[in-house]
C-alpha atoms as a PDB file:
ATOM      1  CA  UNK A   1       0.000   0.000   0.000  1.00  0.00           C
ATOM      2  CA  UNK A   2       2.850   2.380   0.807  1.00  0.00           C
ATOM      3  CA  UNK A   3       4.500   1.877  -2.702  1.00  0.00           C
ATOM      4  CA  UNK A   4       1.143   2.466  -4.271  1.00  0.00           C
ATOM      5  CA  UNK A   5       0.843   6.093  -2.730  1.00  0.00           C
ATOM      6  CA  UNK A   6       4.706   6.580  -3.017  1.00  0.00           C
ATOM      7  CA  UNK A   7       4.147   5.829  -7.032  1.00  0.00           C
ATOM      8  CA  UNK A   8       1.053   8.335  -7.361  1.00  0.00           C
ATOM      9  CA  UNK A   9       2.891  10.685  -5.516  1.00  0.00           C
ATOM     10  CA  UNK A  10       5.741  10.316  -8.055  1.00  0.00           C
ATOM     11  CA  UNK A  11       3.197  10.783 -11.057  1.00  0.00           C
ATOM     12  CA  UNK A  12       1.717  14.261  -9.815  1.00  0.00           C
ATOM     13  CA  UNK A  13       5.450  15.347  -9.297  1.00  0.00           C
ATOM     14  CA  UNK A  14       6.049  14.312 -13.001  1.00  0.00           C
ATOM     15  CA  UNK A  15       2.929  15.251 -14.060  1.00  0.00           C
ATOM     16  CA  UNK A  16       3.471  18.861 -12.606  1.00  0.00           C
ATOM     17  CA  UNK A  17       7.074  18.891 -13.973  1.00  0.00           C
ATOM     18  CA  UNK A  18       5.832  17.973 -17.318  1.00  0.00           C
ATOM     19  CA  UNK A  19       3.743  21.432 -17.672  1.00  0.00           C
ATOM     20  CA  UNK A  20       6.549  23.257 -17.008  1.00  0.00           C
ATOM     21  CA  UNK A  21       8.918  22.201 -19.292  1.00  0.00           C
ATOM     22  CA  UNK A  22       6.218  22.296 -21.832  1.00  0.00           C
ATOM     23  CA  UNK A  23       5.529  26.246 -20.591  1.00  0.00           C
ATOM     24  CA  UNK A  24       9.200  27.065 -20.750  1.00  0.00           C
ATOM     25  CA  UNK A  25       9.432  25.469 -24.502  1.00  0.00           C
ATOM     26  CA  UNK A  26       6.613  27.655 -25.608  1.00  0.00           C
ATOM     27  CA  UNK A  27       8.090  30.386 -23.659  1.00  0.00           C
ATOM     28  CA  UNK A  28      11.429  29.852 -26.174  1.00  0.00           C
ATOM     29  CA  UNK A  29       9.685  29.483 -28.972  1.00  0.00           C
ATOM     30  CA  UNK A  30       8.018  32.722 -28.718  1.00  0.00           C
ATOM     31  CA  UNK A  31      10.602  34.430 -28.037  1.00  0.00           C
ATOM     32  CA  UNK A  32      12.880  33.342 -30.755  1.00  0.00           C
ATOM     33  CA  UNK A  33       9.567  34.197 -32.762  1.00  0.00           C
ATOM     34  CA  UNK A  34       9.535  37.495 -31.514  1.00  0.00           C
ATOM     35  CA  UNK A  35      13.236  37.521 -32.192  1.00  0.00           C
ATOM     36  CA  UNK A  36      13.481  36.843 -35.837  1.00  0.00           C
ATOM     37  CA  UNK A  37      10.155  39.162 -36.463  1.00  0.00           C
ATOM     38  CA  UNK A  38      12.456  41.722 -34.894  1.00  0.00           C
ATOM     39  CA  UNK A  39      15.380  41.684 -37.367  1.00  0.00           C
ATOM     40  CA  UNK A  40      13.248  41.334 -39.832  1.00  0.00           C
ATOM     41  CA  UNK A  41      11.604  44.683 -39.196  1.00  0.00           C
ATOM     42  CA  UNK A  42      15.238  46.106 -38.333  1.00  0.00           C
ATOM     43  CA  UNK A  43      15.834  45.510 -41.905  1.00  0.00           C
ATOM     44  CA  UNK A  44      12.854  46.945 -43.340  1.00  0.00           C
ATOM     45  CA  UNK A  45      13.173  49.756 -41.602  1.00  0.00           C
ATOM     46  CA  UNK A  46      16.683  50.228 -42.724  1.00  0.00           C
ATOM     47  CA  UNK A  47      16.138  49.613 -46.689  1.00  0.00           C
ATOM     48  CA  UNK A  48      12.784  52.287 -46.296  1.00  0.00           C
ATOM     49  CA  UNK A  49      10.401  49.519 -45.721  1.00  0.00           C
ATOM     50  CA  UNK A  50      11.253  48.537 -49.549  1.00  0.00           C
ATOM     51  CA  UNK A  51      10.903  44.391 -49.452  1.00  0.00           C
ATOM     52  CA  UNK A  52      12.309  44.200 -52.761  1.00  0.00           C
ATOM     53  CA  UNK A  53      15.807  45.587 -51.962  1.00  0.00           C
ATOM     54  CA  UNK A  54      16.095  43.519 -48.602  1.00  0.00           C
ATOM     55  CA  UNK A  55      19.267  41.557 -49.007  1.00  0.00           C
ATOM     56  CA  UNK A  56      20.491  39.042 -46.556  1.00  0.00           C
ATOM     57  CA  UNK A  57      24.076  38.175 -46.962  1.00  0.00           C
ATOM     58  CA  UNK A  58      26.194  36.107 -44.707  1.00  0.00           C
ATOM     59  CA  UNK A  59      27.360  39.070 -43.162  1.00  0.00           C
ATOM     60  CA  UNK A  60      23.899  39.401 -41.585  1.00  0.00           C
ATOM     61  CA  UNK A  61      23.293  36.263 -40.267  1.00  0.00           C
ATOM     62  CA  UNK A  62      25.831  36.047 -37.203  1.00  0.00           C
ATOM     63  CA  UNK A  63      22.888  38.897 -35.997  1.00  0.00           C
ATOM     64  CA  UNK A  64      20.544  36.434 -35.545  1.00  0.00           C
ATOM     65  CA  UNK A  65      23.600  34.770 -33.264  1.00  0.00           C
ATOM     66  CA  UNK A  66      21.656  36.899 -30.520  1.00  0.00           C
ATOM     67  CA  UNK A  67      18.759  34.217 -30.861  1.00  0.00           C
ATOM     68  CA  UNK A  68      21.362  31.609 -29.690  1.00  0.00           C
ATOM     69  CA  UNK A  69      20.883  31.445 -25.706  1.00  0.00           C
ATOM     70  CA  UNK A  70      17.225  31.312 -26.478  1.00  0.00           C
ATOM     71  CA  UNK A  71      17.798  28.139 -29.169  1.00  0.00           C
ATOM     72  CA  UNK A  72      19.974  26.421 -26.929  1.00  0.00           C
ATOM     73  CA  UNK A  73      17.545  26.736 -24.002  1.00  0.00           C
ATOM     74  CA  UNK A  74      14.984  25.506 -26.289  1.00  0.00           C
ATOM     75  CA  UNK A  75      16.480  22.561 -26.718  1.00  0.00           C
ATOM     76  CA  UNK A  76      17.597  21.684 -23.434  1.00  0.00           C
ATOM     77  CA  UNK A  77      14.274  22.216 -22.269  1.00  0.00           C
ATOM     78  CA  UNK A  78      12.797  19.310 -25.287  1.00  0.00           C
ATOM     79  CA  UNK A  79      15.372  17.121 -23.416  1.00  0.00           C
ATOM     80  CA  UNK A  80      14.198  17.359 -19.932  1.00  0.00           C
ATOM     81  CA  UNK A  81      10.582  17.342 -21.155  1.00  0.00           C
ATOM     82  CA  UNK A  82      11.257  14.080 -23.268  1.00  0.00           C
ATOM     83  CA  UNK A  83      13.177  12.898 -19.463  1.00  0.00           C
ATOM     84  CA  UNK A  84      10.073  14.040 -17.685  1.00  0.00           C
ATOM     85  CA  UNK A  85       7.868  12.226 -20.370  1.00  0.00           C
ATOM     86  CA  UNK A  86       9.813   8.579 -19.766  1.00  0.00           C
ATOM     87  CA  UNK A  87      10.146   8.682 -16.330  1.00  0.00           C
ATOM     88  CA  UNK A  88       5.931   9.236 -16.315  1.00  0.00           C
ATOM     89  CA  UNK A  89       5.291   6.698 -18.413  1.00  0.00           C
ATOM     90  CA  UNK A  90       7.230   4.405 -16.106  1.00  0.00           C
ATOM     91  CA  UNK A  91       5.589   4.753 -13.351  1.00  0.00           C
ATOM     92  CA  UNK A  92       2.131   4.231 -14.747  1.00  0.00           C
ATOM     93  CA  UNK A  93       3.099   1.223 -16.177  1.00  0.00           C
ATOM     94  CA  UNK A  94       4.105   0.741 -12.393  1.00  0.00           C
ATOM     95  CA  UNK A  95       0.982   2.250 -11.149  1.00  0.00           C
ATOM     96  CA  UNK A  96      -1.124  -0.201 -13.672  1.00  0.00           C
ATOM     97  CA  UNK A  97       1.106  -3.756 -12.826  1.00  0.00           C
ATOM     98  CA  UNK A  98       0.028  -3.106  -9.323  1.00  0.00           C
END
């Protein structure tokens, strides 16, 4: 009985660690969003909003380098989600043997 309650114990705290990761990720994603829709209009704005000129040469990329912290959060928050996830599913297969 007391490993029954310890393993639905260990589900909420997965459970609730799940939705975080998963609000952090779509906190990233938003913001590298936000990010690239921001250069974007930096380079409007600098051509006179004429899309037809816009040129992006290599020498413009390393200024989307900014975005980097953001993309590397990203994806170390998919890996501790995908953790999260496993360890979960383990323990209702656990939860569903007993």
């Amino acid at each position: 009985m007391a490993k029954k309650k310890e393993i639905k114990k260990n589900i909420k705290f997965y459970k609730k660690e799940i939705e975080k990761w998963e609000l952090r990720i779509l906190v990233s994603l938003i913001l590298i969003f936000l990010g690239i829709i921001i250069v974007y209009l930096f380079y409007l704005k600098a051509y006179n909003w004429n899309i037809t000129n816009i040129e992006f040469g290599t020498l413009e990329f390393p200024k989307l380098s900014l975005l980097t912290p953001f993309i590397f959060y990203l994806a170390f928050s998919a890996r501790q989600f995908n953790y999260y996830k496993k360890q979960l599913d383990l323990y209702r297969l656990k939860y569903t043997e007993l």
